[in-house]
C-alpha atoms as a PDB file:
ATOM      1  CA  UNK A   1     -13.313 -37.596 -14.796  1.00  0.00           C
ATOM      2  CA  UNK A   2     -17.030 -38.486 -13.611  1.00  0.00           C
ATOM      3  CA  UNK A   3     -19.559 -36.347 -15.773  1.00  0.00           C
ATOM      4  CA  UNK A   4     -22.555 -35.194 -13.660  1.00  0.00           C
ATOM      5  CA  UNK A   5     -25.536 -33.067 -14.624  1.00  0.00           C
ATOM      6  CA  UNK A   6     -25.930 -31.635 -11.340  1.00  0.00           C
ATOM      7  CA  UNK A   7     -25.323 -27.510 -11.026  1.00  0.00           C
ATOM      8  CA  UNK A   8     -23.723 -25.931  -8.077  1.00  0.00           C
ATOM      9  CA  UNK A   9     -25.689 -24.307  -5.665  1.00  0.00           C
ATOM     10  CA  UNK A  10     -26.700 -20.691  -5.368  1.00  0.00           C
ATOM     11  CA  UNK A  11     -23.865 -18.802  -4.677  1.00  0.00           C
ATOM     12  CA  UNK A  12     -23.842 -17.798  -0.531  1.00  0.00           C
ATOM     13  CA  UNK A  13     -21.690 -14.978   1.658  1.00  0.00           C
ATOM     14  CA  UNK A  14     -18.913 -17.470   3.542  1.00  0.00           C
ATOM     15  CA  UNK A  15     -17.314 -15.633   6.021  1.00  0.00           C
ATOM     16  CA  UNK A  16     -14.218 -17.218   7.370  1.00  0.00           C
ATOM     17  CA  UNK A  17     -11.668 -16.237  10.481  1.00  0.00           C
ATOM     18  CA  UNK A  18      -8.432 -14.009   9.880  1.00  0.00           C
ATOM     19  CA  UNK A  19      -5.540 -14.231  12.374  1.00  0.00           C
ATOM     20  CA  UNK A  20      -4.634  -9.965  13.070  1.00  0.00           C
ATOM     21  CA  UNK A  21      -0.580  -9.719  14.527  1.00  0.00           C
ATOM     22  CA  UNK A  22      -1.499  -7.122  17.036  1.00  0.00           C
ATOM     23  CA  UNK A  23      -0.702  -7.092  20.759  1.00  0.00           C
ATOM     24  CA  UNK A  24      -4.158  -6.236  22.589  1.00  0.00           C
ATOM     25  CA  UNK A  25      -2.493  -3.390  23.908  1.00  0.00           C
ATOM     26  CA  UNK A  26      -2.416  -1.708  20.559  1.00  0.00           C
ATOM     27  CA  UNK A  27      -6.232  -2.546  20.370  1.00  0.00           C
ATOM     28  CA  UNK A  28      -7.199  -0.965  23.570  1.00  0.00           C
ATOM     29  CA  UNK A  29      -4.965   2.175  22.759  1.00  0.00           C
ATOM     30  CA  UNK A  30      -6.360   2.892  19.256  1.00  0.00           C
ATOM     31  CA  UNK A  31      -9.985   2.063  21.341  1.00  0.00           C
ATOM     32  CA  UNK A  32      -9.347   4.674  23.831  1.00  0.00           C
ATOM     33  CA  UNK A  33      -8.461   7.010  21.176  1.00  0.00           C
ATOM     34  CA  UNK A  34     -11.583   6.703  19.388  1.00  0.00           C
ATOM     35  CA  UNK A  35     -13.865   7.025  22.320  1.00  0.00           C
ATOM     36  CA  UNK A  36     -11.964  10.379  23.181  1.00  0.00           C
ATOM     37  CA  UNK A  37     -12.624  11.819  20.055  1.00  0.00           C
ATOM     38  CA  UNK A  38     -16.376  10.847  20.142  1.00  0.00           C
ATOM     39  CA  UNK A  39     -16.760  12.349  23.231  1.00  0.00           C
ATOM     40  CA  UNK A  40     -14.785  15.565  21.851  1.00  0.00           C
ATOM     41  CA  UNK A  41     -16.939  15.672  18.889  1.00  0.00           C
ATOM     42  CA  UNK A  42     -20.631  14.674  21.008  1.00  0.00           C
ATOM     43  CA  UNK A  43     -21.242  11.798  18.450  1.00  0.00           C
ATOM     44  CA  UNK A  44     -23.237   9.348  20.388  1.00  0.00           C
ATOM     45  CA  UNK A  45     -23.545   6.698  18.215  1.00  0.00           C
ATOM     46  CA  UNK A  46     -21.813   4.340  16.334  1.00  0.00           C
ATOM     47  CA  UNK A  47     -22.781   0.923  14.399  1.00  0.00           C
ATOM     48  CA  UNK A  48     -20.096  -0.767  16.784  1.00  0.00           C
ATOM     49  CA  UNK A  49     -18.173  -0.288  19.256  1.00  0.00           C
ATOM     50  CA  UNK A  50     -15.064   1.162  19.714  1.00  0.00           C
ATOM     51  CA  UNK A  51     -13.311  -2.212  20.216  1.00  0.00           C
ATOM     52  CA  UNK A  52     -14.947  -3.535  17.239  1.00  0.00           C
ATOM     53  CA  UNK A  53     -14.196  -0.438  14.983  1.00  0.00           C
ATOM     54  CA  UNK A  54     -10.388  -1.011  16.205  1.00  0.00           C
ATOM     55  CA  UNK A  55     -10.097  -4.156  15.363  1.00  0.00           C
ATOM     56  CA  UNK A  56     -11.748  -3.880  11.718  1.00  0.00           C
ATOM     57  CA  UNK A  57      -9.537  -0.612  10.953  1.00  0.00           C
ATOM     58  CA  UNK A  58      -6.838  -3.021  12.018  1.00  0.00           C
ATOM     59  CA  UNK A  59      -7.075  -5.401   9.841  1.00  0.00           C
ATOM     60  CA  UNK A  60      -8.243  -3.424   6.827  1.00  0.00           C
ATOM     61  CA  UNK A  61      -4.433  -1.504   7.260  1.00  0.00           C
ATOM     62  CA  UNK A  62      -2.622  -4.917   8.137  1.00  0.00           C
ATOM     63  CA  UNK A  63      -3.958  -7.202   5.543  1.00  0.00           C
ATOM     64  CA  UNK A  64      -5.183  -4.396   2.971  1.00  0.00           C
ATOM     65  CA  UNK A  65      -8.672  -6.615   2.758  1.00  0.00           C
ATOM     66  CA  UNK A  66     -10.955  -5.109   0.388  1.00  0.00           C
ATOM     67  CA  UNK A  67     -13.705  -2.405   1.813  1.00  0.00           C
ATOM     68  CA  UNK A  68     -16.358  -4.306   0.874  1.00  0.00           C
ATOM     69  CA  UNK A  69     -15.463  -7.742   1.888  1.00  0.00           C
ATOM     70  CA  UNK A  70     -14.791  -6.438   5.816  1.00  0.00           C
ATOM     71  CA  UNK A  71     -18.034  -4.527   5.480  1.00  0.00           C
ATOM     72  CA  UNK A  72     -19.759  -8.098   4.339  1.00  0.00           C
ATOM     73  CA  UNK A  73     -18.514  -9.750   6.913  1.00  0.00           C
ATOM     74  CA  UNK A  74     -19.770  -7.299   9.827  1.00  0.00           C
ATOM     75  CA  UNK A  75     -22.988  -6.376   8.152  1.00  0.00           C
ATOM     76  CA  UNK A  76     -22.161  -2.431   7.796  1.00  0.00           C
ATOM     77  CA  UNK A  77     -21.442  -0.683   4.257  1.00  0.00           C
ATOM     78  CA  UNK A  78     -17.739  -0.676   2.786  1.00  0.00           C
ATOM     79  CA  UNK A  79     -18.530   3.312   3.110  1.00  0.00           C
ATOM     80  CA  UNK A  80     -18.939   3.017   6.840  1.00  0.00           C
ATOM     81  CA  UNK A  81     -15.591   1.405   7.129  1.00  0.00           C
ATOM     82  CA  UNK A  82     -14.016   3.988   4.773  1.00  0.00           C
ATOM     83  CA  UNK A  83     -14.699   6.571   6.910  1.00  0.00           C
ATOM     84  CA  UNK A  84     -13.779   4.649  10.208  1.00  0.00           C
ATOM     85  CA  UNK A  85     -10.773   3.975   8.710  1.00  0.00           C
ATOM     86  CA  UNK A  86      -9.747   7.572   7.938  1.00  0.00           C
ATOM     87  CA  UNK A  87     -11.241   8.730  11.131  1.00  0.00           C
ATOM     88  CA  UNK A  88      -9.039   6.960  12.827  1.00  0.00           C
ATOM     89  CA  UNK A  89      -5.838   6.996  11.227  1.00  0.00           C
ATOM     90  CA  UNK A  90      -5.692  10.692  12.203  1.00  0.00           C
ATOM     91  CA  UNK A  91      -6.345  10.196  16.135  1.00  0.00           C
ATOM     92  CA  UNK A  92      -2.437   8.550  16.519  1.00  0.00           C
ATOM     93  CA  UNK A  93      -1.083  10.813  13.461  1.00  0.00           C
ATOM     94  CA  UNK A  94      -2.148  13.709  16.046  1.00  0.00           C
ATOM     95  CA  UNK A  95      -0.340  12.651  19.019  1.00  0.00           C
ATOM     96  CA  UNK A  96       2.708  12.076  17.032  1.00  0.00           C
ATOM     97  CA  UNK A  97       5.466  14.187  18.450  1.00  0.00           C
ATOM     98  CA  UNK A  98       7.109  16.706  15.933  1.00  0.00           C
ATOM     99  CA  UNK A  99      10.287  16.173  14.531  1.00  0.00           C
ATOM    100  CA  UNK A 100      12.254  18.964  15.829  1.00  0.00           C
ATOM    101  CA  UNK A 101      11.084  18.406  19.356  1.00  0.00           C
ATOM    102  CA  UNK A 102      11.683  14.909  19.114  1.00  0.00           C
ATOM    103  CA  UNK A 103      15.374  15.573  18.392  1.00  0.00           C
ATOM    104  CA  UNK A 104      15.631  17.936  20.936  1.00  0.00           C
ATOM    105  CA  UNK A 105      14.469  15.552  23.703  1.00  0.00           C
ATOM    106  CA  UNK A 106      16.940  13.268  22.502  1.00  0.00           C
ATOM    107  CA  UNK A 107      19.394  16.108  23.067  1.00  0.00           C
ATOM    108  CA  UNK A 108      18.372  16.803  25.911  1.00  0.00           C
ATOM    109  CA  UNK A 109      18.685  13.451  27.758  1.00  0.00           C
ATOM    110  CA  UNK A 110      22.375  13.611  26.551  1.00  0.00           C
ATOM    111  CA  UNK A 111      21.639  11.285  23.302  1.00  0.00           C
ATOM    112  CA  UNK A 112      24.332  12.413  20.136  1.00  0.00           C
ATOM    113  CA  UNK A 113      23.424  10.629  17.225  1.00  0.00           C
ATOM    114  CA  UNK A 114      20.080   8.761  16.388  1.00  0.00           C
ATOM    115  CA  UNK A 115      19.212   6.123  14.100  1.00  0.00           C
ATOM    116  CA  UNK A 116      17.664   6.212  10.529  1.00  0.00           C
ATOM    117  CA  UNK A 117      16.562   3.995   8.259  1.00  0.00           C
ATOM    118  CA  UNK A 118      14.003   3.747   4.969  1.00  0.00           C
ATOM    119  CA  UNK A 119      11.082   0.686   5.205  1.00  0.00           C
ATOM    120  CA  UNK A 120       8.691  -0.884   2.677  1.00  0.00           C
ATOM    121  CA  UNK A 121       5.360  -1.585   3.907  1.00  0.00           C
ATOM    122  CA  UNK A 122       3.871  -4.039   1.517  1.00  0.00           C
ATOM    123  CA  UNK A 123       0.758  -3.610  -0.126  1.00  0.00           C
ATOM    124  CA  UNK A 124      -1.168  -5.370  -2.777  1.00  0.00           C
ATOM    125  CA  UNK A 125      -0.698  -4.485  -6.516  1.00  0.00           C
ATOM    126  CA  UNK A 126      -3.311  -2.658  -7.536  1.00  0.00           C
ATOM    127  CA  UNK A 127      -3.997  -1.305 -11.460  1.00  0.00           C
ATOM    128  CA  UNK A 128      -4.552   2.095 -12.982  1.00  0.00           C
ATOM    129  CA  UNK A 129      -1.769   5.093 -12.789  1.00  0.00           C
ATOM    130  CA  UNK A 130      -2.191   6.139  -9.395  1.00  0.00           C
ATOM    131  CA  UNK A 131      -0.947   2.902  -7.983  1.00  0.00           C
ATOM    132  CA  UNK A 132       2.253   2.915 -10.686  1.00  0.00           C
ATOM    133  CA  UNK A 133       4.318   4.935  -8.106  1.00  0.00           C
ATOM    134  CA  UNK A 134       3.763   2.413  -5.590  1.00  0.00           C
ATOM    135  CA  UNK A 135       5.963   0.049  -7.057  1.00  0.00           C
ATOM    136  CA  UNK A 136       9.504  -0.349  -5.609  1.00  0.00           C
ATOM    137  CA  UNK A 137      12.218  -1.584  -8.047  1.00  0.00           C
ATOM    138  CA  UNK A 138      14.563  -1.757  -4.679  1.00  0.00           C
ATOM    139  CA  UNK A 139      11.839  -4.497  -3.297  1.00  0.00           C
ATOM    140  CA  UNK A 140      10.185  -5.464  -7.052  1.00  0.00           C
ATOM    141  CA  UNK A 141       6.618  -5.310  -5.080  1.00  0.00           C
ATOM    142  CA  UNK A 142       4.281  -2.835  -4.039  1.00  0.00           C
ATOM    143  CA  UNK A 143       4.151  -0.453  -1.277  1.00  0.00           C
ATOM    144  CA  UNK A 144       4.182   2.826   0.886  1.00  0.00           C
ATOM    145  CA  UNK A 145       7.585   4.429   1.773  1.00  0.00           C
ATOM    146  CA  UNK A 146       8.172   5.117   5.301  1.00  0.00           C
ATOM    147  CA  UNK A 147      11.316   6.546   7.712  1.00  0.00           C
ATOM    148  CA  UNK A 148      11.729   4.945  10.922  1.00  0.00           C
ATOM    149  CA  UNK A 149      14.128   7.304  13.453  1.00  0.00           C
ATOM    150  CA  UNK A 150      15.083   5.865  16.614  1.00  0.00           C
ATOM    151  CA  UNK A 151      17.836   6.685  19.502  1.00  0.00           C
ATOM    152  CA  UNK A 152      20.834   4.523  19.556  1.00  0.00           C
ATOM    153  CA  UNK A 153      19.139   1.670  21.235  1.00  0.00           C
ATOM    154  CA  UNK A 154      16.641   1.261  18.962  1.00  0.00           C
ATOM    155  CA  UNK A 155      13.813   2.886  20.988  1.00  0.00           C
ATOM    156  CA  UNK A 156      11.315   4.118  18.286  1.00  0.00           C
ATOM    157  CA  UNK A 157      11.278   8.185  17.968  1.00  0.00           C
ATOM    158  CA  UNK A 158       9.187   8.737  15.224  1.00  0.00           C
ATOM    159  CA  UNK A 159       7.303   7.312  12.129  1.00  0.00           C
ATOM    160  CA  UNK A 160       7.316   9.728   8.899  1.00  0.00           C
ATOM    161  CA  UNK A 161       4.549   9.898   6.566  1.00  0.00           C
ATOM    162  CA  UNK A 162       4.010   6.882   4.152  1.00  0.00           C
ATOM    163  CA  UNK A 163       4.898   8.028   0.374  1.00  0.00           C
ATOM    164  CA  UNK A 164       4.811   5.900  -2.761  1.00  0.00           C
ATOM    165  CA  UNK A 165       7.118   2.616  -2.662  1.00  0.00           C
ATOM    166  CA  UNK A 166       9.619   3.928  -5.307  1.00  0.00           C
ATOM    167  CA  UNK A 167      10.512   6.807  -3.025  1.00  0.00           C
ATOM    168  CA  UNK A 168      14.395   6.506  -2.659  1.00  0.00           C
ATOM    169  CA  UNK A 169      15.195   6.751   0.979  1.00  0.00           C
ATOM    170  CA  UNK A 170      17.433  10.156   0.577  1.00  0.00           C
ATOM    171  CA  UNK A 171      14.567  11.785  -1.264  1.00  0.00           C
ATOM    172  CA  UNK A 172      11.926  11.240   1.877  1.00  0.00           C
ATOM    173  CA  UNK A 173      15.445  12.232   4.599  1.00  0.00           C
ATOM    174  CA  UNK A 174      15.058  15.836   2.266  1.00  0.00           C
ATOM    175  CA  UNK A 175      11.395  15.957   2.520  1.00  0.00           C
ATOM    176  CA  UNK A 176      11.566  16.026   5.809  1.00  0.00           C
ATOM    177  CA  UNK A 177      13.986  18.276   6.513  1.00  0.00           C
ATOM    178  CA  UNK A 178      16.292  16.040   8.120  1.00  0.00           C
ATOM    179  CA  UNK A 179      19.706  17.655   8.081  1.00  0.00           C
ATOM    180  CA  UNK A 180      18.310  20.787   9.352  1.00  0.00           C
ATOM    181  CA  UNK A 181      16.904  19.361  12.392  1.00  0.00           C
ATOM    182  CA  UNK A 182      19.666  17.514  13.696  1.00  0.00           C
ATOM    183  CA  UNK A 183      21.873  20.492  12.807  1.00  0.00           C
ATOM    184  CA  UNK A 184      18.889  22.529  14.961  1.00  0.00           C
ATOM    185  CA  UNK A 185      19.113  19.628  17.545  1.00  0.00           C
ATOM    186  CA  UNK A 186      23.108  18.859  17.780  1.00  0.00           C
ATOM    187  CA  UNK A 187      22.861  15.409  16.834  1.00  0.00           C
ATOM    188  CA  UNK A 188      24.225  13.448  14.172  1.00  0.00           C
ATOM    189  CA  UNK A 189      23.144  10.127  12.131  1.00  0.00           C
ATOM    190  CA  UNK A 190      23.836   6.829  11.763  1.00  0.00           C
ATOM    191  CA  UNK A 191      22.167   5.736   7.973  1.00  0.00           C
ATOM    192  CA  UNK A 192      22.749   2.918   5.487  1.00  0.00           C
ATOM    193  CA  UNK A 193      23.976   3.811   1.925  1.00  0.00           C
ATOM    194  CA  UNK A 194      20.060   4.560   0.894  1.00  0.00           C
ATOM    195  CA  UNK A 195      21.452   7.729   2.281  1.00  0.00           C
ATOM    196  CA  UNK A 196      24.168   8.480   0.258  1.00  0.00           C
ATOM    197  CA  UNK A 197      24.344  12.160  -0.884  1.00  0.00           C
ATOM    198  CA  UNK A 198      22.597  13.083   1.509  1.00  0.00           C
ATOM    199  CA  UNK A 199      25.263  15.518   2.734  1.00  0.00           C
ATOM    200  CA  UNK A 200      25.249  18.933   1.934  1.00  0.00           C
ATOM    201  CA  UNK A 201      28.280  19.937   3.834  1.00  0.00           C
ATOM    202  CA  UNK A 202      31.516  17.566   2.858  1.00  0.00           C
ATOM    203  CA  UNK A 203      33.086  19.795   5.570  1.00  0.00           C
ATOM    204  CA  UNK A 204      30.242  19.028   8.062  1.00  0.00           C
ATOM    205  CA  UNK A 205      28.895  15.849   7.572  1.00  0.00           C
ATOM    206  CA  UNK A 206      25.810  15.284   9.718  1.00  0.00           C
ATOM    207  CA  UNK A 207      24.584  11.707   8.372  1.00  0.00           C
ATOM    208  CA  UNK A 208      27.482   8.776   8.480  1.00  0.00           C
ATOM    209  CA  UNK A 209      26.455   5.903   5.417  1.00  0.00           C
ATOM    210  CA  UNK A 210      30.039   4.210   5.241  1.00  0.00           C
ATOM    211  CA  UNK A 211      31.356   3.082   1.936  1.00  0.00           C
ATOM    212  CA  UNK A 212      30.244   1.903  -1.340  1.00  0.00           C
ATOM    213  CA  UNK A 213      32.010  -0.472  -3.579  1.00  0.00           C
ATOM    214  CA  UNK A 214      31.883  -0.213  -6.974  1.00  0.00           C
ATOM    215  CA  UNK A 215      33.563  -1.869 -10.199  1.00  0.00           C
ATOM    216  CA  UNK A 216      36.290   0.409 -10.432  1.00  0.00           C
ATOM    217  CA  UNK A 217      36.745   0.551  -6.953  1.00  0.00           C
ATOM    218  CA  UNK A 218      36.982  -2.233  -4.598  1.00  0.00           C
ATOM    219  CA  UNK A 219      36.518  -1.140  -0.495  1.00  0.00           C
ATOM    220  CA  UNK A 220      39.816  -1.152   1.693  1.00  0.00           C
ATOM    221  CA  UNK A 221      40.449  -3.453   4.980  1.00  0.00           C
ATOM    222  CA  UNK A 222      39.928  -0.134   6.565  1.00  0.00           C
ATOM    223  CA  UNK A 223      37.029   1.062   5.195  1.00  0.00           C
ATOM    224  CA  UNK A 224      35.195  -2.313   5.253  1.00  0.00           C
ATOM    225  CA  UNK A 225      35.846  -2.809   9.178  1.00  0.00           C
ATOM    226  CA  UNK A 226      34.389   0.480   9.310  1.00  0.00           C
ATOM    227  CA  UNK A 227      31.179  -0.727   7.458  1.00  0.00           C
ATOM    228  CA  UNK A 228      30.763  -3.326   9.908  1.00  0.00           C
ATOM    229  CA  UNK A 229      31.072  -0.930  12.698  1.00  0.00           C
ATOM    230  CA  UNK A 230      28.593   0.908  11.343  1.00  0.00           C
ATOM    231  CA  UNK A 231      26.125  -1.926  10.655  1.00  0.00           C
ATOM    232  CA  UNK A 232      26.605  -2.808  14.636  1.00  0.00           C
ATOM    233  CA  UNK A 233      25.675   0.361  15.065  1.00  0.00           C
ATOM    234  CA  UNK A 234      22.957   0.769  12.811  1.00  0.00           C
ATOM    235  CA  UNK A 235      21.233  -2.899  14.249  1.00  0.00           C
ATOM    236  CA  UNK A 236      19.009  -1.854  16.863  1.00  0.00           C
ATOM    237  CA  UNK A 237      17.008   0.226  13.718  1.00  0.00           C
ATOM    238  CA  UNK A 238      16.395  -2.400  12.259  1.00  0.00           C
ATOM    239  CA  UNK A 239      14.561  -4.421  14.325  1.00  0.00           C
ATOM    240  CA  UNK A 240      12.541  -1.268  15.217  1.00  0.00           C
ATOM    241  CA  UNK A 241      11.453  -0.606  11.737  1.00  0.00           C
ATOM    242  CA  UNK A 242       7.454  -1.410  10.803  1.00  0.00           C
ATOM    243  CA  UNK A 243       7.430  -4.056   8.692  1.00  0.00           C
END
């Protein structure tokens, strides 16, 4: 190793180029959004424009960059983006359609069962308490709880609200009220075994999970042919889940 008695530079602001996996389509719709609600609301002015805001609030959710290093890099304040970002995570959250009458559409169009499944969106670690119920042990990382529901080709129905990471998947299906509105709706389920227990009927079951081995019990021909007809089933969710 060369010694040298020469000190680094002054320390500068680099900013450097971040690739965002988003269809442009998804831009312009979250763009339109926002320039509807400015109109609604009269605000005039903003530090950017729409497209820009879209595509910051983008990548802050996507790649969970830090407030203050997306506000260095487009010369507004980390506070500015805060509230851009939950500005505008409302606008889509209120054209979301409700559960109930999502079901019922489904119903409607002669659908009779739907598709469920829980998802991990990661996010980085972060310390302190309120970021200790974040962690999954399913996943052993970080991250927000979601449910996707779709119909039984996979065609995305509805998004539930992100909870903590080490929400158990049957825990959120209760939150929600899910039994009750496919009971409401006449529709049954197609779930993995996240769902077990989910039940509250044995005589009316309303979500399907298949069967689970265990130690003392090892799964029949029968009931493992069934497990794979109900992973066929169950495929098209899983593509359609966010990831």
């Amino acid at each position: 190793m060369t010694n040298t008695k020469e000190h680094a530079g002054d320390t500068v602001s680099l900013v450097y180029q971040c690739r965002l996996p988003r269809s442009t389509h998804t831009v312009n719709h979250l763009a339109d959004l926002l320039r509807r609600h400015l109109k609604a609301i009269r605000s005039r002015w903003r530090a950017l424009p729409p497209g820009r805001i879209a595509v910051i609030v983008l990548a802050v959710l996507r790649h969970d960059q830090r407030l203050v290093d997306m506000a260095g890099g487009n010369d507004i304040s980390a506070t500015t983006i805060r509230r851009w970002r939950d500005e505008i995570l409302q606008l889509p959250a209120a054209t979301a359609p409700r559960l109930d009458r999502a079901m019922k559409k489904i119903a409607k169009r002669g659908g009779e069962v739907v598709l469920v499944d829980g998802t991990l969106i990661p996010t980085r670690r972060r310390t302190g308490k309120a970021n200790r119920p974040n962690y999954s042990g399913k996943h052993h990382r970080h991250g927000l709880h979601v449910l996707a529901l779709t119909d039984e080709k996979g065609r995305l129905i509805r998004i539930s609200a992100a909870r903590p990471g080490r929400t158990h998947d049957a825990t959120a299906a209760r939150r929600d009220h899910l039994l009750a509105h496919l009971r409401a709706a006449g529709l049954g389920a197609l779930a993995d075994l996240g769902f077990l227990g989910l039940n509250d009927d044995p005589d009316d079951p309303v979500v399907v999970t298949g069967f689970k081995a265990t130690r003392a019990r090892k799964l029949t021909p029968a009931e493992k042919e069934a497990n794979r007809v109900l992973a066929a089933g169950r495929a098209p969710v899983s593509t359609a889940s966010p990831t």
